[in-house]
N, C-alpha and C. Protein backbone atom coordinates (compact mmCIF):
# COMPACT_ATOMS: atom_id res chain seq x y z
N UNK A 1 24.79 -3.40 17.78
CA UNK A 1 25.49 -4.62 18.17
C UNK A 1 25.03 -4.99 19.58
N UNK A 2 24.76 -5.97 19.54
CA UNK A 2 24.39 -6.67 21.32
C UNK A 2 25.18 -7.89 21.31
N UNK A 3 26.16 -7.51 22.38
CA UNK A 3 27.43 -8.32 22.46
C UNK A 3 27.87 -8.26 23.86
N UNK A 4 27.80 -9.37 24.76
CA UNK A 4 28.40 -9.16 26.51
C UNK A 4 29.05 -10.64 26.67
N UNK A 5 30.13 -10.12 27.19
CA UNK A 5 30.89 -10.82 28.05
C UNK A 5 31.54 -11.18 29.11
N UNK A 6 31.42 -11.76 29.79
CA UNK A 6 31.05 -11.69 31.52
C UNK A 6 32.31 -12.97 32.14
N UNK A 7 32.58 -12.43 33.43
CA UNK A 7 33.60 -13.46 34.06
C UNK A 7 33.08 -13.23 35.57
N UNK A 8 32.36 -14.00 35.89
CA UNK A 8 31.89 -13.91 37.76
C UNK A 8 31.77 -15.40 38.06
N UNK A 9 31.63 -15.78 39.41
CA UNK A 9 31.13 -16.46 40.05
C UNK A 9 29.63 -16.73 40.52
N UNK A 10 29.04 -18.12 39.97
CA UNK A 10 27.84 -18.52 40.36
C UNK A 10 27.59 -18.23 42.08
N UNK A 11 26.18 -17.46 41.83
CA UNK A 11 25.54 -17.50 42.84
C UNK A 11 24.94 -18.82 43.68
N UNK A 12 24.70 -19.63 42.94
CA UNK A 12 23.84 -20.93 43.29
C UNK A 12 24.19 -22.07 41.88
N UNK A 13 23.82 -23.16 42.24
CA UNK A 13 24.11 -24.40 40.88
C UNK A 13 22.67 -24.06 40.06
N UNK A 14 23.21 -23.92 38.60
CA UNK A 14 22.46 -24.01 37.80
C UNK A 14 21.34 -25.28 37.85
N UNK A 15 20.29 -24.36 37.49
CA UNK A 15 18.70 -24.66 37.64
C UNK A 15 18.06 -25.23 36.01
N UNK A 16 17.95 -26.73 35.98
CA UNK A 16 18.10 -27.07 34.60
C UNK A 16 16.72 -27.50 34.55
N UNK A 17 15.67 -27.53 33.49
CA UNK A 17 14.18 -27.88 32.53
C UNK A 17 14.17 -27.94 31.20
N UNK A 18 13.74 -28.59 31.00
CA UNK A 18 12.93 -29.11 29.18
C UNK A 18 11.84 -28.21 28.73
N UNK A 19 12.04 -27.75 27.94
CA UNK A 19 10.84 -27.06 27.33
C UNK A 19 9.96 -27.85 26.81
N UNK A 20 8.30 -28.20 26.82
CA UNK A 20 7.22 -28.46 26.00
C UNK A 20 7.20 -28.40 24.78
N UNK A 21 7.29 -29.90 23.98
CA UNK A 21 6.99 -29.83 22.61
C UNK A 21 8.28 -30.37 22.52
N UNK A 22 9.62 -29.69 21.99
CA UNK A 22 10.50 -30.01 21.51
C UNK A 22 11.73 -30.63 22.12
N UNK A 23 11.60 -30.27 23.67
CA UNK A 23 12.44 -31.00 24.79
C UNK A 23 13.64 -31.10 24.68
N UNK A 24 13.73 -29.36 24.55
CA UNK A 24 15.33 -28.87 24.72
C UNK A 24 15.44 -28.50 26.11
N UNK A 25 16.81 -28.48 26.42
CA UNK A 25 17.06 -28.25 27.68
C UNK A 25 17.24 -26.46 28.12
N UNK A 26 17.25 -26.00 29.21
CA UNK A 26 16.74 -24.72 29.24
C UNK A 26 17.68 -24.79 30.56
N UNK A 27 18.90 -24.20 30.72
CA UNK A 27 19.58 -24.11 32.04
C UNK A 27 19.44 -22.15 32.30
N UNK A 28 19.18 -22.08 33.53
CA UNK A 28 19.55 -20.96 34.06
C UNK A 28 20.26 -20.80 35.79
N UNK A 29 20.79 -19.52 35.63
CA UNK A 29 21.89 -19.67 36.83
C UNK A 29 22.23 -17.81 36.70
N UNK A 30 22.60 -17.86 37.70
CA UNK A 30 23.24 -15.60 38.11
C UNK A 30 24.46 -15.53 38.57
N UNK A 31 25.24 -15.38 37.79
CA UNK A 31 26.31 -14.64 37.99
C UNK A 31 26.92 -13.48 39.01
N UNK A 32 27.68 -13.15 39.96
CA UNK A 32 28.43 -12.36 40.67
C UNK A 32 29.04 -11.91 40.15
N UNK A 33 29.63 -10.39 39.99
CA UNK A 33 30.22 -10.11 38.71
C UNK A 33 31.15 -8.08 39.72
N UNK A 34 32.20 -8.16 39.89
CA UNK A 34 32.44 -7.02 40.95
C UNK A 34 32.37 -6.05 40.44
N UNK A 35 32.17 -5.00 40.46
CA UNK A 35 32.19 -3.29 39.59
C UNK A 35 33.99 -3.40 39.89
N UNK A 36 34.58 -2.52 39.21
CA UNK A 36 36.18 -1.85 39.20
C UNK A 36 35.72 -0.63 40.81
N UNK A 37 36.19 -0.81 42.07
CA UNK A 37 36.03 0.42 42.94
C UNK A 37 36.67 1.62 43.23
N UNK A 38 36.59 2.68 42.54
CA UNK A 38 36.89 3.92 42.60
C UNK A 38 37.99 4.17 43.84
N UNK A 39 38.39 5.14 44.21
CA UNK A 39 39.44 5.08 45.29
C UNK A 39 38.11 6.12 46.41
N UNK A 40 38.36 5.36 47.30
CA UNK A 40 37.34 5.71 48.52
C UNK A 40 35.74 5.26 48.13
N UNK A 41 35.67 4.23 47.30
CA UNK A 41 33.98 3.71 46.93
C UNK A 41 34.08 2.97 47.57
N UNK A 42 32.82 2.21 47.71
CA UNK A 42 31.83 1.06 47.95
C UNK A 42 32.31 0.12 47.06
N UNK A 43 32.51 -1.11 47.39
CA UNK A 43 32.30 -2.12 46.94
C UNK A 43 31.24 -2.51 45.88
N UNK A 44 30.75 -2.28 44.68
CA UNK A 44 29.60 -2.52 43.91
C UNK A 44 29.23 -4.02 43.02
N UNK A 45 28.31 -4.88 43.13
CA UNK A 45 28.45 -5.72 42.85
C UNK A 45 27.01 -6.13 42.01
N UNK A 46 27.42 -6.62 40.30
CA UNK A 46 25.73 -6.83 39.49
C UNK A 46 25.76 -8.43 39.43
N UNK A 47 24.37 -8.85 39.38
CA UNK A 47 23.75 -10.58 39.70
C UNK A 47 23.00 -10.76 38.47
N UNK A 48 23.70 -10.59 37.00
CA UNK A 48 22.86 -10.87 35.89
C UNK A 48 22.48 -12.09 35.89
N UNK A 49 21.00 -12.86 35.17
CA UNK A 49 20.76 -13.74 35.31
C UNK A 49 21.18 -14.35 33.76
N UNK A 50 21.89 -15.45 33.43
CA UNK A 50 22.21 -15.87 32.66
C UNK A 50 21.40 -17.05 32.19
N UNK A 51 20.96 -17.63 30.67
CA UNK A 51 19.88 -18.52 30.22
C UNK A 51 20.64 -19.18 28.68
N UNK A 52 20.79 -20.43 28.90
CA UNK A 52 21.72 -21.41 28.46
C UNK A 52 20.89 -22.34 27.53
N UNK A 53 20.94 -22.91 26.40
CA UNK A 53 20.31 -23.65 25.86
C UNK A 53 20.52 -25.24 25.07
N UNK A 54 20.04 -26.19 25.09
CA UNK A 54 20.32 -27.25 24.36
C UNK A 54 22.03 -28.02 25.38
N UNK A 55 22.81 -28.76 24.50
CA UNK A 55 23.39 -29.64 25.18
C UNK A 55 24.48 -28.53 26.10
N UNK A 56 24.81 -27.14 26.03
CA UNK A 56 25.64 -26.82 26.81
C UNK A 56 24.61 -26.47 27.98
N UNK A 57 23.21 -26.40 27.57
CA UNK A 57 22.70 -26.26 29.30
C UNK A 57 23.11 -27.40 30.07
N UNK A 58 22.90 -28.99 29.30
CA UNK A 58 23.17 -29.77 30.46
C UNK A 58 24.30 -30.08 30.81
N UNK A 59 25.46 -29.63 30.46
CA UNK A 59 26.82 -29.11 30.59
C UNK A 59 26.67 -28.17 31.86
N UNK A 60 25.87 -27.61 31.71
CA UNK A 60 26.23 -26.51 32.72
C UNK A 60 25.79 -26.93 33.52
N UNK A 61 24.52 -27.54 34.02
CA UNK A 61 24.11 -28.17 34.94
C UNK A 61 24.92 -29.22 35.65
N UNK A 62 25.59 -30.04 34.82
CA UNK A 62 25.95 -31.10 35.43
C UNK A 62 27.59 -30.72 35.96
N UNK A 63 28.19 -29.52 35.30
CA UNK A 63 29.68 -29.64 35.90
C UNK A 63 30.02 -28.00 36.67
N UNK A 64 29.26 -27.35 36.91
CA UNK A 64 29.13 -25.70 37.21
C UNK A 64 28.52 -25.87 38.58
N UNK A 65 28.94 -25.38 39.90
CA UNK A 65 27.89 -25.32 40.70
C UNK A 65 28.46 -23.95 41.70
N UNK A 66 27.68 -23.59 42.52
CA UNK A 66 28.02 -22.49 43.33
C UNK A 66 29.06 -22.26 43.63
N UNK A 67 29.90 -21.03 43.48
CA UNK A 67 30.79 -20.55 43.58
C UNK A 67 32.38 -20.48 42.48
N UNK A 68 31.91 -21.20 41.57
CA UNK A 68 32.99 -21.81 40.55
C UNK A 68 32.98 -20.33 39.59
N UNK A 69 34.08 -19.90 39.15
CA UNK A 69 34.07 -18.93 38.82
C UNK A 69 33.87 -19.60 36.66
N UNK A 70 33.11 -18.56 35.70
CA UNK A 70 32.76 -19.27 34.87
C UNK A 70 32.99 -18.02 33.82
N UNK A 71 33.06 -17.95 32.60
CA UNK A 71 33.07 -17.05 31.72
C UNK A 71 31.88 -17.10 30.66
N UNK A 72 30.77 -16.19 30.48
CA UNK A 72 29.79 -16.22 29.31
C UNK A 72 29.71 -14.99 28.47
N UNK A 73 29.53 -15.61 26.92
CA UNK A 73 29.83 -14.65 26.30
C UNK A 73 28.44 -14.87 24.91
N UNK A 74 27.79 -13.71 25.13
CA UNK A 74 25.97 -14.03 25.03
C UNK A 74 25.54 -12.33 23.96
N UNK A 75 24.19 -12.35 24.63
CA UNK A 75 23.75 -11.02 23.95
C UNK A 75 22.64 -10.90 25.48
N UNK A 76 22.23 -9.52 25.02
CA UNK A 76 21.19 -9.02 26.32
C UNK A 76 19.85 -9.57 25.57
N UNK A 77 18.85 -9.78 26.38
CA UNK A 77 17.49 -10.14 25.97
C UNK A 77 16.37 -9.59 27.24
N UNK A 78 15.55 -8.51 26.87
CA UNK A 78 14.43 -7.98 27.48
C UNK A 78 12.96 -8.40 27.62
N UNK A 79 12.67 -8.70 28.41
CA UNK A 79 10.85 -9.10 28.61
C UNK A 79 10.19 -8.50 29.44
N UNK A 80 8.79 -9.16 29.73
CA UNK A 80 7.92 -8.78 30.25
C UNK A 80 7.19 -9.75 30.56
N UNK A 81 6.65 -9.74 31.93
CA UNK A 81 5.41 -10.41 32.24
C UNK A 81 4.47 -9.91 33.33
N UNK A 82 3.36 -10.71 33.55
CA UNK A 82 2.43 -9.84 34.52
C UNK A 82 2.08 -10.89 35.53
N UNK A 83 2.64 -10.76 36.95
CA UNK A 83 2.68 -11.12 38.11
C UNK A 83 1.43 -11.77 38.38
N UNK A 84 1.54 -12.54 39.62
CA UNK A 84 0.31 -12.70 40.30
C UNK A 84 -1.05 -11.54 40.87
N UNK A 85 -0.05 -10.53 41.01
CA UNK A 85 -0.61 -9.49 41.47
C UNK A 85 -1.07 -8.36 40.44
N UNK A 86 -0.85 -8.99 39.01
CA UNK A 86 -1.37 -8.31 38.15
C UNK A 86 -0.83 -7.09 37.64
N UNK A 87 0.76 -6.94 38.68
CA UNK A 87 1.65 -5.97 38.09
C UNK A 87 2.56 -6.26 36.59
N UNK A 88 2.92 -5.56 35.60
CA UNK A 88 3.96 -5.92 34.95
C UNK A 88 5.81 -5.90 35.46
N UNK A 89 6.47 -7.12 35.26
CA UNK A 89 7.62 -7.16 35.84
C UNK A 89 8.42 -7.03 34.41
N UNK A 90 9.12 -6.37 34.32
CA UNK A 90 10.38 -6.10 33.35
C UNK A 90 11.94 -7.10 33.75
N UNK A 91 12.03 -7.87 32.35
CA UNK A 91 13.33 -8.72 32.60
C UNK A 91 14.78 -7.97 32.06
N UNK A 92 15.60 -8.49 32.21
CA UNK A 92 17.14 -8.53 31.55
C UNK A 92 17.70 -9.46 31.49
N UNK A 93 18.11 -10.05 30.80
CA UNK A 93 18.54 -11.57 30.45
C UNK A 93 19.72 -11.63 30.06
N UNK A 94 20.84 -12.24 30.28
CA UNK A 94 21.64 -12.77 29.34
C UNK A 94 22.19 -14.28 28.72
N UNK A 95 21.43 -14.27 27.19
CA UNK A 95 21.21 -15.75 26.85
C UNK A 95 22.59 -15.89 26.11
N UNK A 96 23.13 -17.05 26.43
CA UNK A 96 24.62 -17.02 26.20
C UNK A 96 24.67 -18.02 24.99
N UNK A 97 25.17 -17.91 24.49
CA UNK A 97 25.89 -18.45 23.02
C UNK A 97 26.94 -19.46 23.25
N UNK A 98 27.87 -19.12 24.63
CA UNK A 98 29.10 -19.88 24.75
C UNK A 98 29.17 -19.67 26.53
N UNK A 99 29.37 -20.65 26.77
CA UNK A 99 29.77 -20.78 28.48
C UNK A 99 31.46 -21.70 28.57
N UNK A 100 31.94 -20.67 29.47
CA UNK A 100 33.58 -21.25 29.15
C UNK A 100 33.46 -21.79 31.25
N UNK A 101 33.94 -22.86 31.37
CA UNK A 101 34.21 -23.30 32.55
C UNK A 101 35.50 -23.05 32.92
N UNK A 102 35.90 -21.90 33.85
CA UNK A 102 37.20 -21.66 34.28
C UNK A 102 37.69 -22.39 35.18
N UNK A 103 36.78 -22.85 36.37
CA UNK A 103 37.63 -23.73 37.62
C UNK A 103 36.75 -25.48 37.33
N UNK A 104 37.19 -26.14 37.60
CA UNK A 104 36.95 -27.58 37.47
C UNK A 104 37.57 -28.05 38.88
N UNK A 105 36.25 -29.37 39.23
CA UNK A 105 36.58 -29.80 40.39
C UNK A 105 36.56 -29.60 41.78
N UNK A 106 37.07 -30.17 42.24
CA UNK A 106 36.94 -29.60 44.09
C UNK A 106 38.38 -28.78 43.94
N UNK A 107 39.25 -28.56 43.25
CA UNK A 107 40.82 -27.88 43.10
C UNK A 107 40.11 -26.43 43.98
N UNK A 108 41.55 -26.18 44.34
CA UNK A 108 40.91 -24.57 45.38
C UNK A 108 41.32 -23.84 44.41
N UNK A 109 40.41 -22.54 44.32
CA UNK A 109 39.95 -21.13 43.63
C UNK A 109 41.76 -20.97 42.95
N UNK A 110 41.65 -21.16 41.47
CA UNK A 110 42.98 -20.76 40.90
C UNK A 110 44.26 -21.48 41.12
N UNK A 111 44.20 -22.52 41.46
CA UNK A 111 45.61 -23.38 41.47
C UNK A 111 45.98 -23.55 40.06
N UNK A 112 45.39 -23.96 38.92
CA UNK A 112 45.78 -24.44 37.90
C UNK A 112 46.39 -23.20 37.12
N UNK A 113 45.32 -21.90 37.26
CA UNK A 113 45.51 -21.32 36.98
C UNK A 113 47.09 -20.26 37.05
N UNK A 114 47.20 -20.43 39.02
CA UNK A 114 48.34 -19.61 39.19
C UNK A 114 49.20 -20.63 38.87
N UNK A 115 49.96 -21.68 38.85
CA UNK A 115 51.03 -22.54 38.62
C UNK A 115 50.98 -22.81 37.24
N UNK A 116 50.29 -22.82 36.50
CA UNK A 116 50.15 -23.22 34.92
C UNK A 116 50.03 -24.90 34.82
N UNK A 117 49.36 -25.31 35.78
CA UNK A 117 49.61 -27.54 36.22
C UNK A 117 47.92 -27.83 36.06
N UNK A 118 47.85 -28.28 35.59
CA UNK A 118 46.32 -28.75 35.27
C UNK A 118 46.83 -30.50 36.60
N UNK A 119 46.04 -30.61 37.51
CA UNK A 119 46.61 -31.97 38.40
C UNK A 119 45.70 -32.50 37.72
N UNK A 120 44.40 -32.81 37.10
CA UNK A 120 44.18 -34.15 36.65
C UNK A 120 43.02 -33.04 35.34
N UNK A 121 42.85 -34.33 34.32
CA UNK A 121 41.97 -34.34 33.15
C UNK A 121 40.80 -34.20 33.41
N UNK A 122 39.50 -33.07 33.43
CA UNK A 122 38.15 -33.61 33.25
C UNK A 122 38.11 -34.94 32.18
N UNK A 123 36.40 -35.26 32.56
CA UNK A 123 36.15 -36.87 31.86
C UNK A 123 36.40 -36.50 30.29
N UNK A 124 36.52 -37.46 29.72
CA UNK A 124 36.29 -37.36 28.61
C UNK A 124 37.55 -36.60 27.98
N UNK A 125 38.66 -36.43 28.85
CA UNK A 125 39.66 -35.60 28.32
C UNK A 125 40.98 -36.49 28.99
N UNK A 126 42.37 -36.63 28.24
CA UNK A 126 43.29 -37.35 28.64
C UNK A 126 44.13 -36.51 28.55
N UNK A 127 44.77 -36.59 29.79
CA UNK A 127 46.24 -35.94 30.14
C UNK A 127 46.82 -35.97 29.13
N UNK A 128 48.16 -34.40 28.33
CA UNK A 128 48.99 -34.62 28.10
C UNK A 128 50.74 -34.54 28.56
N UNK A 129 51.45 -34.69 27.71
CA UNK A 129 52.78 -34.87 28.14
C UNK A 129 53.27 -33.33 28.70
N UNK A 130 53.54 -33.18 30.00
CA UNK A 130 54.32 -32.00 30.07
C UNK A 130 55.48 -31.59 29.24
N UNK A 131 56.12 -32.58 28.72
CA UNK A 131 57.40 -31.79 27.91
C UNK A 131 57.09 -31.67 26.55
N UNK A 132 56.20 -30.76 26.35
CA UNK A 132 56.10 -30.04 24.88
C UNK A 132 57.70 -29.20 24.73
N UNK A 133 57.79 -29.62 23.10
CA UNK A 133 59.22 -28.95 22.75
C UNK A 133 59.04 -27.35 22.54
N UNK A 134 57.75 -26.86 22.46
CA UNK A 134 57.56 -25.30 22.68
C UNK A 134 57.26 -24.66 23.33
């Protein structure tokens, strides 16, 4: 089974291109992601690089940018290539299947979250009524 699921904060705004020939979109972006710290550890921290495809890359591109904390839930993918210098470089990838956007907006880190108040609708989405009867 190759199955990962990840909850960190972007390092930088996703880095979006078209592939040749078929001119799908190709987003990539790295994740911050904290280790659990032992009692008397170090702080430990992994920067997987994450690789997005078709209309949720330009999703990701256009509403994700540094520091927004994001959830992906993908598989691992391994490569290889050979440098300028004629060395071979070994990859780790994680190409995601589903990218969940946790913070939206300029809102500060977890407001919606800690109060349970969404203050306004992303586009394309309309407010509803706070008084649900459940």
């Amino acid at each position: 089974m190759n199955s990962v699921v990840l909850i960190g904060r972007l390092t930088r705004d996703p880095e979006l291109r078209y592939t040749a020939g078929t001119q799908m979109a190709v987003a990539t972006f790295t994740v911050a992601i904290d280790r659990p710290v032992r009692a008397g550890g170090e702080k430990q921290t992994d920067f997987p690089r994450v690789t997005v495809f078709g209309k949720q890359a330009e999703n990701c591109e256009k509403f994700l940018a540094k520091g927004r904390l994001v959830g992906v839930q993908g598989r691992l993918q391994t490569g290889s290539y050979t440098n300028k210098d004629g060395a071979t470089v070994y990859t780790t990838d994680v190409v995601a299947d589903r990218v969940e956007f946790l913070e939206w907006g300029d809102r500060p880190q977890g407001s919606s979250m800690q109060t349970g108040r969404v203050d306004e609708a992303p586009a394309g989405f309309s407010a509803i009524d706070e008084d649900i009867p459940f």
